[in-house]
Protein backbone atom coordinates (compact mmCIF):
# COMPACT_ATOMS: atom_id res chain seq x y z
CA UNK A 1 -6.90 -16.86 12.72
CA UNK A 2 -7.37 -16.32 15.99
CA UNK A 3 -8.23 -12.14 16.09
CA UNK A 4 -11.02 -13.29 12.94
CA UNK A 5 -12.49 -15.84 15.14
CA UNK A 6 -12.72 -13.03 18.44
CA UNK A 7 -14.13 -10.17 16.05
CA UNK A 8 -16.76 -12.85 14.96
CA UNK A 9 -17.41 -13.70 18.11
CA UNK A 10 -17.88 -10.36 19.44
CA UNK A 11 -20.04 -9.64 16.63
CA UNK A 12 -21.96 -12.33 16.70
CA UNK A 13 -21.28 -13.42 13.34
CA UNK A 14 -20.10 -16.08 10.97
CA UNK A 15 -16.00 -16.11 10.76
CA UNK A 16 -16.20 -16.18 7.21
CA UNK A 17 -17.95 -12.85 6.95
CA UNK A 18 -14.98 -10.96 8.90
CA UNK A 19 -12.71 -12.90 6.48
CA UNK A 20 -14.50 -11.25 3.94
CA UNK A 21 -14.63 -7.95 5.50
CA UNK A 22 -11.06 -8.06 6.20
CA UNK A 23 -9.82 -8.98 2.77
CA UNK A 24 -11.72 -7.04 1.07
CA UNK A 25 -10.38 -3.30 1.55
CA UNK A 26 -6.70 -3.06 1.27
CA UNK A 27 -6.28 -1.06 3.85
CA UNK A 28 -6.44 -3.85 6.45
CA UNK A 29 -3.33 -5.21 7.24
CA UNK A 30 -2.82 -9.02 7.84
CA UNK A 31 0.48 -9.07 8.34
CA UNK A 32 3.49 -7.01 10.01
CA UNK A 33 3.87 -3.89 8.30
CA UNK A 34 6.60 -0.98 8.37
CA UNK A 35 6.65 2.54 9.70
CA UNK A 36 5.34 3.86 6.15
CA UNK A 37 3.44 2.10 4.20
CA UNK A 38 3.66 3.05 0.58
CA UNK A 39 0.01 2.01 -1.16
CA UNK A 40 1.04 2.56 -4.90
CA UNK A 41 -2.07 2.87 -7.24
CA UNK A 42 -1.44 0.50 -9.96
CA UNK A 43 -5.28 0.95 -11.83
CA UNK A 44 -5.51 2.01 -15.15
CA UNK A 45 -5.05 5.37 -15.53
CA UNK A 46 -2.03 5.15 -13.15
CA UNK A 47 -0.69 1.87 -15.10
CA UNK A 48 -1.54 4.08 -18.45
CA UNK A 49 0.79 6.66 -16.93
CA UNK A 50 4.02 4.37 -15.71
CA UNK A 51 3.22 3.36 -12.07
CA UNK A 52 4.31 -0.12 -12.60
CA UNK A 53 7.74 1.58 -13.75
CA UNK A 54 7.78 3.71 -10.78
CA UNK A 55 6.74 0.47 -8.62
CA UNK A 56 10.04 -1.54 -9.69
CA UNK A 57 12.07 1.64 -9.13
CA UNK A 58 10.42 1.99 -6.10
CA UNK A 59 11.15 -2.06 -4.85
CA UNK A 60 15.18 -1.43 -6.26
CA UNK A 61 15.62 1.78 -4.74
CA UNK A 62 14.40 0.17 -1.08
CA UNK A 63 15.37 -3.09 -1.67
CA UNK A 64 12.07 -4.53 -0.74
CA UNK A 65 9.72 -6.13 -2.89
CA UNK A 66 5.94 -4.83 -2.95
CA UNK A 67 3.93 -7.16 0.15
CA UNK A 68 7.22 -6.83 1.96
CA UNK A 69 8.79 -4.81 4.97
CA UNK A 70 12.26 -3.08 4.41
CA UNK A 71 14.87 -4.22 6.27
CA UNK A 72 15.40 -1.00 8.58
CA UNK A 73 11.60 -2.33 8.81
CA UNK A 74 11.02 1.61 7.97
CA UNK A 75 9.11 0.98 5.24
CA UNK A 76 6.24 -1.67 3.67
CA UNK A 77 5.46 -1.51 -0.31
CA UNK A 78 1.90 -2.34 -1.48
CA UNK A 79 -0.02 -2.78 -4.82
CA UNK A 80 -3.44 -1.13 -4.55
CA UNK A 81 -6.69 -0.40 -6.84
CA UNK A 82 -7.67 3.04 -6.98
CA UNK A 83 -7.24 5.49 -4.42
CA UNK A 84 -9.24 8.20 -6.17
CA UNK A 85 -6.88 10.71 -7.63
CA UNK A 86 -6.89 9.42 -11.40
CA UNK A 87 -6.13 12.96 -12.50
CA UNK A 88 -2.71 12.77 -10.73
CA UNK A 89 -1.86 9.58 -11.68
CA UNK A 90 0.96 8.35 -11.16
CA UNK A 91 0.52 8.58 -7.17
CA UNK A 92 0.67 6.74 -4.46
CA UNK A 93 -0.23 7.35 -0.66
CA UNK A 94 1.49 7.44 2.46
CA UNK A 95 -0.42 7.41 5.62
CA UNK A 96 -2.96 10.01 5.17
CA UNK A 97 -0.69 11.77 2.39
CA UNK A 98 -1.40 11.53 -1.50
CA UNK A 99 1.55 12.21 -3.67
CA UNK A 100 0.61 12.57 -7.26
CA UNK A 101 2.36 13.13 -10.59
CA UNK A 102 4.98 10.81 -9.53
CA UNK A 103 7.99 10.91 -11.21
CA UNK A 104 11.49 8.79 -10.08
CA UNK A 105 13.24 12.02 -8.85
CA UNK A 106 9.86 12.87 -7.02
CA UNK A 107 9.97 9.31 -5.11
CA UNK A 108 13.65 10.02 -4.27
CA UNK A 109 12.58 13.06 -3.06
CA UNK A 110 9.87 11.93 -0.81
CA UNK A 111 11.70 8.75 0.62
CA UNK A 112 14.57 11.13 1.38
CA UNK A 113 11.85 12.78 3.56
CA UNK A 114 10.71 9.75 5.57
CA UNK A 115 12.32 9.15 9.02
């Protein structure tokens, strides 16, 4: 894309090594996101502990599946390796907030929250 190509060029650098850059931490965005973005941890010792469960409550409760922007465009869902806070799994983050020990009434809680 266009933005790759002018960060290469900048830098002086093969395109293909910004594409690799840029896909390779999750918290790049290459696409329109929402307000909040919701990064769910979905690694094993969150899976072990029901994030995936949490994940599809999550997508039904907004109506948005995870990748995608709700349509108040308040909020983007995303699927993400570990964020680092296996001991409070399940958690996810939003902006520079972790919430962990995540329960349904907990995400209800914290989406009621979000403005």
């Amino acid at each position: 894309n266009e933005l790759k190509q002018a960060v290469a060029d900048y830098l002086e650098m093969p395109t293909i090594s910004v594409e690799e850059v840029a896909t390779f931490y999750e918290n790049y965005n290459h696409k329109p996101v929402g307000k909040h973005v919701i990064r769910f941890c979905h690694n094993i010792s969150c899976m072990l502990n029901g994030s995936d469960e949490l994940i599809s409550y999550l997508e039904e409760k907004l109506d948005v599946k995870t990748g995608e922007i709700s349509k108040d465009s308040l909020v983007s869902v995303k699927r993400v390796e570990c964020l680092g806070a296996c001991v409070g799994g399940p958690m996810c983050q939003i902006g520079d907030q972790y919430y962990e020990n995540l329960t349904k009434k907990r995400i209800d809680e914290i989406l009621d929250g979000l403005k």
